[in-house]
Protein backbone atom coordinates (compact mmCIF):
# COMPACT_ATOMS: atom_id res chain seq x y z
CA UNK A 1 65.99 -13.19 -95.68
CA UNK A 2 67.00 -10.35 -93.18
CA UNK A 3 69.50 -7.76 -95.23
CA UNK A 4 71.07 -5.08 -92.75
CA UNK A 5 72.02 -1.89 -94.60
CA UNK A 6 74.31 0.65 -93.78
CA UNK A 7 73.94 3.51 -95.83
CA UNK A 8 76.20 6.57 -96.18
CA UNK A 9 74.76 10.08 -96.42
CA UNK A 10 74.77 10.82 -100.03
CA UNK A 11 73.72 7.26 -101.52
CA UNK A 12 71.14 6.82 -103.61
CA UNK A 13 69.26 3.30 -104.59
CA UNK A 14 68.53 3.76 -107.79
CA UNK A 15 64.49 2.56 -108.86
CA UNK A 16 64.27 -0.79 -109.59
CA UNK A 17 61.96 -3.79 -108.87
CA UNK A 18 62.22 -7.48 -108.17
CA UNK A 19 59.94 -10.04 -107.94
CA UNK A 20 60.57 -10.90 -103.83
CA UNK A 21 58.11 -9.08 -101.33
CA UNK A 22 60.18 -6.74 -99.34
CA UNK A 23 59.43 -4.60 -95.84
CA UNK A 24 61.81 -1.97 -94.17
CA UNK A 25 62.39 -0.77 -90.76
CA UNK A 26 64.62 2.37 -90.57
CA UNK A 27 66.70 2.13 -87.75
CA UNK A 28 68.43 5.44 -87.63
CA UNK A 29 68.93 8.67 -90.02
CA UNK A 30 66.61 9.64 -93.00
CA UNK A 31 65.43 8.02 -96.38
CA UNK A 32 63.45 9.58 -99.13
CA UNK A 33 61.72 6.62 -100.67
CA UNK A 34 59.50 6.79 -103.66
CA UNK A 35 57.10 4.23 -105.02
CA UNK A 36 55.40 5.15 -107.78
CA UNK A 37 54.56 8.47 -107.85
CA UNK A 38 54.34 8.45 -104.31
CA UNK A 39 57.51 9.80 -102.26
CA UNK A 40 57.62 9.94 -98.55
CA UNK A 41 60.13 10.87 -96.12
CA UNK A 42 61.32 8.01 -93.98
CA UNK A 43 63.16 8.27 -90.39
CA UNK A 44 63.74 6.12 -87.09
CA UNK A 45 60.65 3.83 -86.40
CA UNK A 46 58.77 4.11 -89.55
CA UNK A 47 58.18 0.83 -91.96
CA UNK A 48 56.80 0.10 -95.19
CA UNK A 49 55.75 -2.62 -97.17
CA UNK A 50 56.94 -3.53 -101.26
CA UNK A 51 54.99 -5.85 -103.04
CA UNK A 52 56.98 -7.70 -105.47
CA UNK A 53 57.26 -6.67 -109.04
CA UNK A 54 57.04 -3.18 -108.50
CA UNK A 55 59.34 0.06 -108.83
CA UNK A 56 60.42 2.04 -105.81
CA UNK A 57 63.99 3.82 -104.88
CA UNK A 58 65.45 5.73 -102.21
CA UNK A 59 67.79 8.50 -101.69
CA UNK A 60 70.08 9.13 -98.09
CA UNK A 61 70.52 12.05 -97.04
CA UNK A 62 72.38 11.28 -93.66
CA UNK A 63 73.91 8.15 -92.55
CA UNK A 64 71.17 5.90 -92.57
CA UNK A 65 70.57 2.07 -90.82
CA UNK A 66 67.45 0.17 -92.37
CA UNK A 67 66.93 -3.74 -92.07
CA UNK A 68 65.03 -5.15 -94.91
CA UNK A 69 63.31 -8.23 -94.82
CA UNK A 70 62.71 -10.73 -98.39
CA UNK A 71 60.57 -13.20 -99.10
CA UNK A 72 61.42 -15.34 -100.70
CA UNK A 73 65.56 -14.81 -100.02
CA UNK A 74 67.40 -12.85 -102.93
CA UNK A 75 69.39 -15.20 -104.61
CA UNK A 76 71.47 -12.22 -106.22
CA UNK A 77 72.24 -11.69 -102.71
CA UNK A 78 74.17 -14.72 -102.19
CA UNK A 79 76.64 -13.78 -104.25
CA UNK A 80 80.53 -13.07 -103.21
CA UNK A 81 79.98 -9.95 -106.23
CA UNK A 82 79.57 -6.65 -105.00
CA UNK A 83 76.86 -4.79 -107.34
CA UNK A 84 77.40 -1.70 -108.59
CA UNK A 85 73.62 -0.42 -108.31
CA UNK A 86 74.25 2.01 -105.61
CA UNK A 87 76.27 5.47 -105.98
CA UNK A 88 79.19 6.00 -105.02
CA UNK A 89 79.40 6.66 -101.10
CA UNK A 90 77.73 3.77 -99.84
CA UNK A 91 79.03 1.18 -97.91
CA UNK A 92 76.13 -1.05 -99.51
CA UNK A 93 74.37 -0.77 -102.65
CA UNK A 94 72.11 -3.37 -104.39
CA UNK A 95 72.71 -5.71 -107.31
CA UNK A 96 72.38 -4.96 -111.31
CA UNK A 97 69.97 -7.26 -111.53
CA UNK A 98 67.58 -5.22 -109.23
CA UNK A 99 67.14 -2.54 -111.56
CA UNK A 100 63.80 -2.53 -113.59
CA UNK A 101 60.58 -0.36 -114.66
CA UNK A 102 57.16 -0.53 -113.50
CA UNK A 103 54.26 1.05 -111.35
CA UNK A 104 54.00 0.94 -106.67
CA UNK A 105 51.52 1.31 -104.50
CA UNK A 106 52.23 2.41 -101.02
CA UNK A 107 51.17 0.71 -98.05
CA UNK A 108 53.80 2.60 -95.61
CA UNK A 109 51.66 4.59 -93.56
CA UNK A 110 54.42 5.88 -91.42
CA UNK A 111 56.40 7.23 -93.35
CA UNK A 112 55.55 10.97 -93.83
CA UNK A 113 54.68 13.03 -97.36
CA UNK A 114 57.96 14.73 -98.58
CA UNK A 115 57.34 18.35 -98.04
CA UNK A 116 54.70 17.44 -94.84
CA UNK A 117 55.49 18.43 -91.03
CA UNK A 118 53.65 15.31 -90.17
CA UNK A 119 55.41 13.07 -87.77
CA UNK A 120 52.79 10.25 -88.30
């Protein structure tokens, strides 16, 4: 399943987990994504990999397009209810039933330390 998100400068994903693998492309603007204890810094061109299961979130601070991709497709997403996971400002936010607890790993390698000058 290919989502397209358009996120509004501002939003915030709050963490959660959910059992489908999941990989991002960012598109345009900026995303601070954690998983785990690991947060990174996320602009136009960079990707990253979820495993299933575990916690990550993300926080906009511009206007911000990302395509995520599901496997298998998100079933909550089929829905015609709009979830109210996502702050107020967004013109997308994810489903209750995405929220949960547990432990990432990274395997993003694009995406740059928060706080780094790194571009790679």
């Amino acid at each position: 399943m290919i989502v397209w998100w358009s996120m509004k400068a501002g939003a915030h994903a709050a963490a959660h987990r959910h059992p489908h693998e999941q990989m991002f492309v960012m598109l345009s603007g900026r995303m601070e994504f954690r998983l785990g204890s690991d947060t990174r810094m996320c602009g136009p061109g960079d990707l990253g990999v979820i495993p299933g299961g575990v916690e990550h979130e993300a926080w906009f601070h511009e206007d911000t397009e990302v395509i995520d991709v599901f496997a298998p497709p998100r079933e909550d997403f089929l829905t015609p209810e709009i979830g109210v996971h996502a702050k107020r400002g967004e013109r997308v936010g994810l489903p209750e039933a995405a929220r949960g607890q547990g432990n990432t790993r990274t395997r993003g390698e694009r995406c740059s330390p928060v706080g780094s000058t790194s571009t790679s």
